[in-house]
Protein backbone atom coordinates (compact mmCIF):
# COMPACT_ATOMS: atom_id res chain seq x y z
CA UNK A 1 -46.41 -285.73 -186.00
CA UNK A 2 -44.84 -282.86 -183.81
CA UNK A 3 -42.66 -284.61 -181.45
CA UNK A 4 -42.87 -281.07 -179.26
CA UNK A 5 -46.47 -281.89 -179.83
CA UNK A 6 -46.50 -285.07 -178.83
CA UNK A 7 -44.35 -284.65 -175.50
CA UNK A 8 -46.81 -281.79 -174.65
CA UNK A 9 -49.91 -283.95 -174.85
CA UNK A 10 -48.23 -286.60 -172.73
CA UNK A 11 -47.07 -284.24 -170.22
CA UNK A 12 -50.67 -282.85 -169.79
CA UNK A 13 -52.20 -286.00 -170.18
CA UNK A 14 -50.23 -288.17 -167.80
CA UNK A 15 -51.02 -287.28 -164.44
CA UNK A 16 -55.14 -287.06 -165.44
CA UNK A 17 -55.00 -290.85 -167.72
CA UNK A 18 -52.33 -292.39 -164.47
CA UNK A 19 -55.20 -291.60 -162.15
CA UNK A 20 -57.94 -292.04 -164.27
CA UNK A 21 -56.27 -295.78 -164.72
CA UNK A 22 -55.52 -296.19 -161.07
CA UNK A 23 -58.28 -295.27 -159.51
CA UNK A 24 -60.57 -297.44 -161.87
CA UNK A 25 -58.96 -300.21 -161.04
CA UNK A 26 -58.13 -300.21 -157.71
CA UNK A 27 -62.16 -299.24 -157.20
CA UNK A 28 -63.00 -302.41 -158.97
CA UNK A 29 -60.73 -304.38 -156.23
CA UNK A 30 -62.26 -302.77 -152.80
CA UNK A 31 -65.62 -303.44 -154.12
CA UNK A 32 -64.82 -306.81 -155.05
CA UNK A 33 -63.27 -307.31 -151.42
CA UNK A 34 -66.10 -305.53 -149.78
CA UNK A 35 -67.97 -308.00 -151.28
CA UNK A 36 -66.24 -310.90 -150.18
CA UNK A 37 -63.55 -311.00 -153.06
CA UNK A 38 -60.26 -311.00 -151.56
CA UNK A 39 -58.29 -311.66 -154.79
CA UNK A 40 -57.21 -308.50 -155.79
CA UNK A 41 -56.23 -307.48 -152.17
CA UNK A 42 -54.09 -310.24 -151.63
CA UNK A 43 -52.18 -309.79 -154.97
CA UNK A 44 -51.54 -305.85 -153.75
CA UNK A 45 -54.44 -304.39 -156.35
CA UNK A 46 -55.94 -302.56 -153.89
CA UNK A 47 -54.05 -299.73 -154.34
CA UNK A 48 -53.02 -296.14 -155.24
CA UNK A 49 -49.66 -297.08 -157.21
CA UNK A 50 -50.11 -297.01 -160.69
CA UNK A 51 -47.54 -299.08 -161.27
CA UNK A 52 -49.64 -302.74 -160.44
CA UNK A 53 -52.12 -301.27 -163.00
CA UNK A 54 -50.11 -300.42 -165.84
CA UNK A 55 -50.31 -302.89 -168.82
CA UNK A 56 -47.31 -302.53 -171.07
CA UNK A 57 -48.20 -302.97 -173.85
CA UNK A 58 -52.32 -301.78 -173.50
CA UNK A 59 -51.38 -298.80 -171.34
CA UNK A 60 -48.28 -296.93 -172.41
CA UNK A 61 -47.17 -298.75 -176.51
CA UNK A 62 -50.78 -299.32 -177.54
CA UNK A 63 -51.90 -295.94 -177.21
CA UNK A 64 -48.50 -294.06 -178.04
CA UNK A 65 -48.19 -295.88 -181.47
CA UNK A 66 -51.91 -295.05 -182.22
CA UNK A 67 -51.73 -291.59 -181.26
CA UNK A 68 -48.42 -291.09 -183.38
CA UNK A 69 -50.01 -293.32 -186.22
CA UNK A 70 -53.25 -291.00 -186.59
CA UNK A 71 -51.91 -287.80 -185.31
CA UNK A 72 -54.04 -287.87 -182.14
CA UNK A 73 -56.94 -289.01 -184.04
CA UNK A 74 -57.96 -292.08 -182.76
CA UNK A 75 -56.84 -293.68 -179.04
CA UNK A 76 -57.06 -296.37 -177.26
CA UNK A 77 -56.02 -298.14 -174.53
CA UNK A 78 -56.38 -300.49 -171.70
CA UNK A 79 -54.87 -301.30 -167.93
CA UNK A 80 -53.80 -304.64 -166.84
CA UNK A 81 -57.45 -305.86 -165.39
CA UNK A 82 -58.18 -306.41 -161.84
CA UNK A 83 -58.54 -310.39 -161.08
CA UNK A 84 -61.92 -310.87 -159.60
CA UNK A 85 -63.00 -314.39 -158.42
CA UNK A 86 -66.82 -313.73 -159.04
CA UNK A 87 -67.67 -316.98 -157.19
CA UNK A 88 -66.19 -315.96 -154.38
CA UNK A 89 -68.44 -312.83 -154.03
CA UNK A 90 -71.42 -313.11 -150.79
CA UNK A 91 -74.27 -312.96 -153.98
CA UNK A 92 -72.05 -313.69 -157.25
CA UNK A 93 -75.03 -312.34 -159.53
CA UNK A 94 -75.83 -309.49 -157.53
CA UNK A 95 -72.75 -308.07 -156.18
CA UNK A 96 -70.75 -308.61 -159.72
CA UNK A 97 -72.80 -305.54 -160.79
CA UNK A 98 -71.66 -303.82 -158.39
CA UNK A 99 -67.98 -304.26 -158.67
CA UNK A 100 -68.15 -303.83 -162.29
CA UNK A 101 -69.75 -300.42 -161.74
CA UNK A 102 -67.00 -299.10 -159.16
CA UNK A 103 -64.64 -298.72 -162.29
CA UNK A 104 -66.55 -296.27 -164.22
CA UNK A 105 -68.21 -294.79 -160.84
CA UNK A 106 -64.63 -293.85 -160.07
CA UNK A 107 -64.14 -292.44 -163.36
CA UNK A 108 -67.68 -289.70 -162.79
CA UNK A 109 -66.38 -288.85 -159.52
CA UNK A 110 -62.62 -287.85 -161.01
CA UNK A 111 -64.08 -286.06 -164.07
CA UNK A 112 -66.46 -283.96 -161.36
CA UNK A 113 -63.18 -283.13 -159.32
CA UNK A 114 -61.70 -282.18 -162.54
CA UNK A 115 -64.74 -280.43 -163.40
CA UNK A 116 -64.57 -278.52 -160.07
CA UNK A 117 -61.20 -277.48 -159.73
CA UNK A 118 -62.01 -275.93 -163.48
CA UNK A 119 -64.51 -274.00 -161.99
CA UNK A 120 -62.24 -272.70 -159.12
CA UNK A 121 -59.79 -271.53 -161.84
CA UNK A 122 -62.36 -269.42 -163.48
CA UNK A 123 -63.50 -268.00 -159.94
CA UNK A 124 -60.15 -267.23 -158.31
CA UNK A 125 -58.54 -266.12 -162.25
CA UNK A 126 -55.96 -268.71 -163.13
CA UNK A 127 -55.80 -268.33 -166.31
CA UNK A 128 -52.17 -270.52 -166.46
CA UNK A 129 -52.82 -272.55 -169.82
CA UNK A 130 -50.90 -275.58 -168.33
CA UNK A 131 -53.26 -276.05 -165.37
CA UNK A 132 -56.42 -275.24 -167.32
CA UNK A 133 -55.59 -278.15 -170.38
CA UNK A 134 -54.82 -280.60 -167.13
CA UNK A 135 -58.11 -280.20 -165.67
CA UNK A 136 -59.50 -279.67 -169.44
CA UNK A 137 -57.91 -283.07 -170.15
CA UNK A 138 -58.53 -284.67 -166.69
CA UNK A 139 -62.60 -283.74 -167.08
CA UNK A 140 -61.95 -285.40 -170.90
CA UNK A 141 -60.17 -288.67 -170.38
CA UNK A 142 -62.38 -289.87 -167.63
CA UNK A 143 -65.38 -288.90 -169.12
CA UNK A 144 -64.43 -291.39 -171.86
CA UNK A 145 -63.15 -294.17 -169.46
CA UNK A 146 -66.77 -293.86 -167.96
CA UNK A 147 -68.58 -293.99 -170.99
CA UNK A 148 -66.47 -296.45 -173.15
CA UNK A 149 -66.20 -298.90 -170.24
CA UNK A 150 -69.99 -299.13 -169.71
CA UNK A 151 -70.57 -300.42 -173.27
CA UNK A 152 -72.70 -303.47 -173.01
CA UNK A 153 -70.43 -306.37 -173.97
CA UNK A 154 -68.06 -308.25 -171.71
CA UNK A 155 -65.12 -308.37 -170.64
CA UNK A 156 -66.37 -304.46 -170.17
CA UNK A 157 -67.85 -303.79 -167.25
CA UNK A 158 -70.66 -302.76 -169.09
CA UNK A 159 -70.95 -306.47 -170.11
CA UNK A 160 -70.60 -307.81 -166.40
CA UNK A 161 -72.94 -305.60 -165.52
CA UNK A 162 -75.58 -306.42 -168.28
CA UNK A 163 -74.43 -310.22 -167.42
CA UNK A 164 -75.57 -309.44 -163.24
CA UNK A 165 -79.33 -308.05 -164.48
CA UNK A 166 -80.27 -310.53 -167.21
CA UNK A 167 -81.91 -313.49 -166.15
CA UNK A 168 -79.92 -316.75 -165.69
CA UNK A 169 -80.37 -317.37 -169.29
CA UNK A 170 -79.57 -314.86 -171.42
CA UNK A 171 -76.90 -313.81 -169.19
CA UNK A 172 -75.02 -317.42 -169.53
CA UNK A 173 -75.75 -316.55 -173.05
CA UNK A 174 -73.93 -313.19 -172.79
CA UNK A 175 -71.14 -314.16 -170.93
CA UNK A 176 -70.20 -316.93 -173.62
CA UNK A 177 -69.25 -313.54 -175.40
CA UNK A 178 -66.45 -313.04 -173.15
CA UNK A 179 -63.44 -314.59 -174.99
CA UNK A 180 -64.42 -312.74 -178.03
CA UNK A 181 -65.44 -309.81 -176.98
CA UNK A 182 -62.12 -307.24 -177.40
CA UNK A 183 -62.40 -308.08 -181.05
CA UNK A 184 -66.14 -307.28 -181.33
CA UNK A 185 -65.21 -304.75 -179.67
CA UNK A 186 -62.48 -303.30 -181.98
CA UNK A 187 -64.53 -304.11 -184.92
CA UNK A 188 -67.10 -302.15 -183.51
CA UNK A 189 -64.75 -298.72 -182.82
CA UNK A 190 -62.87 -299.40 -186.02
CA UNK A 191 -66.18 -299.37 -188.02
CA UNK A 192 -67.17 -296.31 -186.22
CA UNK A 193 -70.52 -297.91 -184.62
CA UNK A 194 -69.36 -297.32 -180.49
CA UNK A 195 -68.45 -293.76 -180.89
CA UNK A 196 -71.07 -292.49 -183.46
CA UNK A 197 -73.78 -295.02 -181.63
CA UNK A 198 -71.79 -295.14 -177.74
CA UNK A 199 -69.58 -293.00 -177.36
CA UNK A 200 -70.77 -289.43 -178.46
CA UNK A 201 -74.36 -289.28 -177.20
CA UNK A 202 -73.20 -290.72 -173.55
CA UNK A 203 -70.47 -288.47 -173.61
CA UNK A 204 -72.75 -285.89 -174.25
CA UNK A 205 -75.28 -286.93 -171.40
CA UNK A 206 -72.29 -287.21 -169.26
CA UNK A 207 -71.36 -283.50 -169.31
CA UNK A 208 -74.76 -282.12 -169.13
CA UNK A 209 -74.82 -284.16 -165.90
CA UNK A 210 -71.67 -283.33 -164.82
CA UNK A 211 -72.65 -279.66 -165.12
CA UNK A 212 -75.79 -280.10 -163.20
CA UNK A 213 -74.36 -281.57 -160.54
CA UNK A 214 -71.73 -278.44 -160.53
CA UNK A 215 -74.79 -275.92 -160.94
CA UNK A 216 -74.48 -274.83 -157.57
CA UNK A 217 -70.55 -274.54 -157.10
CA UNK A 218 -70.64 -272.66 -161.14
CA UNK A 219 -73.54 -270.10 -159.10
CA UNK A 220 -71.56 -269.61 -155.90
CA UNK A 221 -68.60 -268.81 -157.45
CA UNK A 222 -69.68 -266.03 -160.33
């Protein structure tokens, strides 16, 4: 691994993945307080410092050893999660879906301001290679913290949210899951099944919507 390499991915990289992070979790927070949750308020994770979100060891060791380890081949990561008292919430069932989907709602919403300010670089001619592979890598990492984070199997929000639609039943059954559910989940992206099953075809959705929903600032700027 090129250590010049390396310090030039996490120097493009950082200020894209710290928001990504922050954003995500501090969206899962105000929806859980709009809906009656007051948890993650009171314990300051309502908020636009990273620094509350920032896991350690999931957020900054985690993914630096892997990247080193497979020379930017495989990544992954994870924040330090938002505490949600679902029991708390006005309608537990309902409203869990929602605060489960602010997270990777947040995440669409960056990667279309990424997306944008890409297209105001090719209108207006930047052409600076620093800016471009920000927004490049911006558009990139939250793409995947929208997709990856909607997989269907708790403690992803994907799994809460599968849990809040299901009826009573099965979702009891589902959320049994929960304890074991990062290792199914690593088995699952070690094997290759999320990203050749998950990951790339959502991804794939994910920008063609991304790029309709920019067709009309990509026609009013050319």
């Amino acid at each position: 691994m090129d250590f010049a390499q390396l310090i030039q991915t996490i120097t493009l990289y950082a200020i894209p993945v710290l928001l990504a992070i922050t954003l995500h979790e501090a969206a899962h927070g105000y929806a859980a307080k709009y809906f009656g949750d007051n948890t993650a308020f009171m314990l300051g994770r309502v908020t636009l410092n990273p620094l509350p979100h920032i896991d350690p060891m999931g957020t900054v060791l985690m993914p630096l050893l892997l990247y080193i380890a497979t020379s930017g081949a495989f990544l992954f990561g994870y924040a330090k999660p938002v505490p949600v008292r679902f029991g708390h919430l006005r309608n537990p069932k309902r409203d869990m879906i929602w605060v489960a989907l602010a997270g990777p709602a947040s995440n669409l919403v960056q990667a279309l301001g990424w997306a944008s300010l890409l297209y105001v670089y090719q209108g207006t001619g930047v052409t600076e290679p620093f800016l471009v592979e920000m927004a490049q890598g911006g558009v990139l990492a939250n793409v995947v913290m929208f997709v990856f984070n909607l997989f269907p199997l708790p403690p992803l929000d994907g799994g809460r949210i599968l849990v809040g639609l299901l009826p009573y039943r099965q979702a009891m059954w589902v959320s049994r899951l929960e304890p074991y559910g990062f290792f199914i989940v690593m088995g699952l992206v070690l094997v290759g099944v999320v990203s050749n099953v998950w990951m790339r075809p959502l991804m794939s959705l994910t920008y063609q919507l991304i790029n309709l929903l920019l067709l009309p600032l990509s026609m009013l700027i050319r």
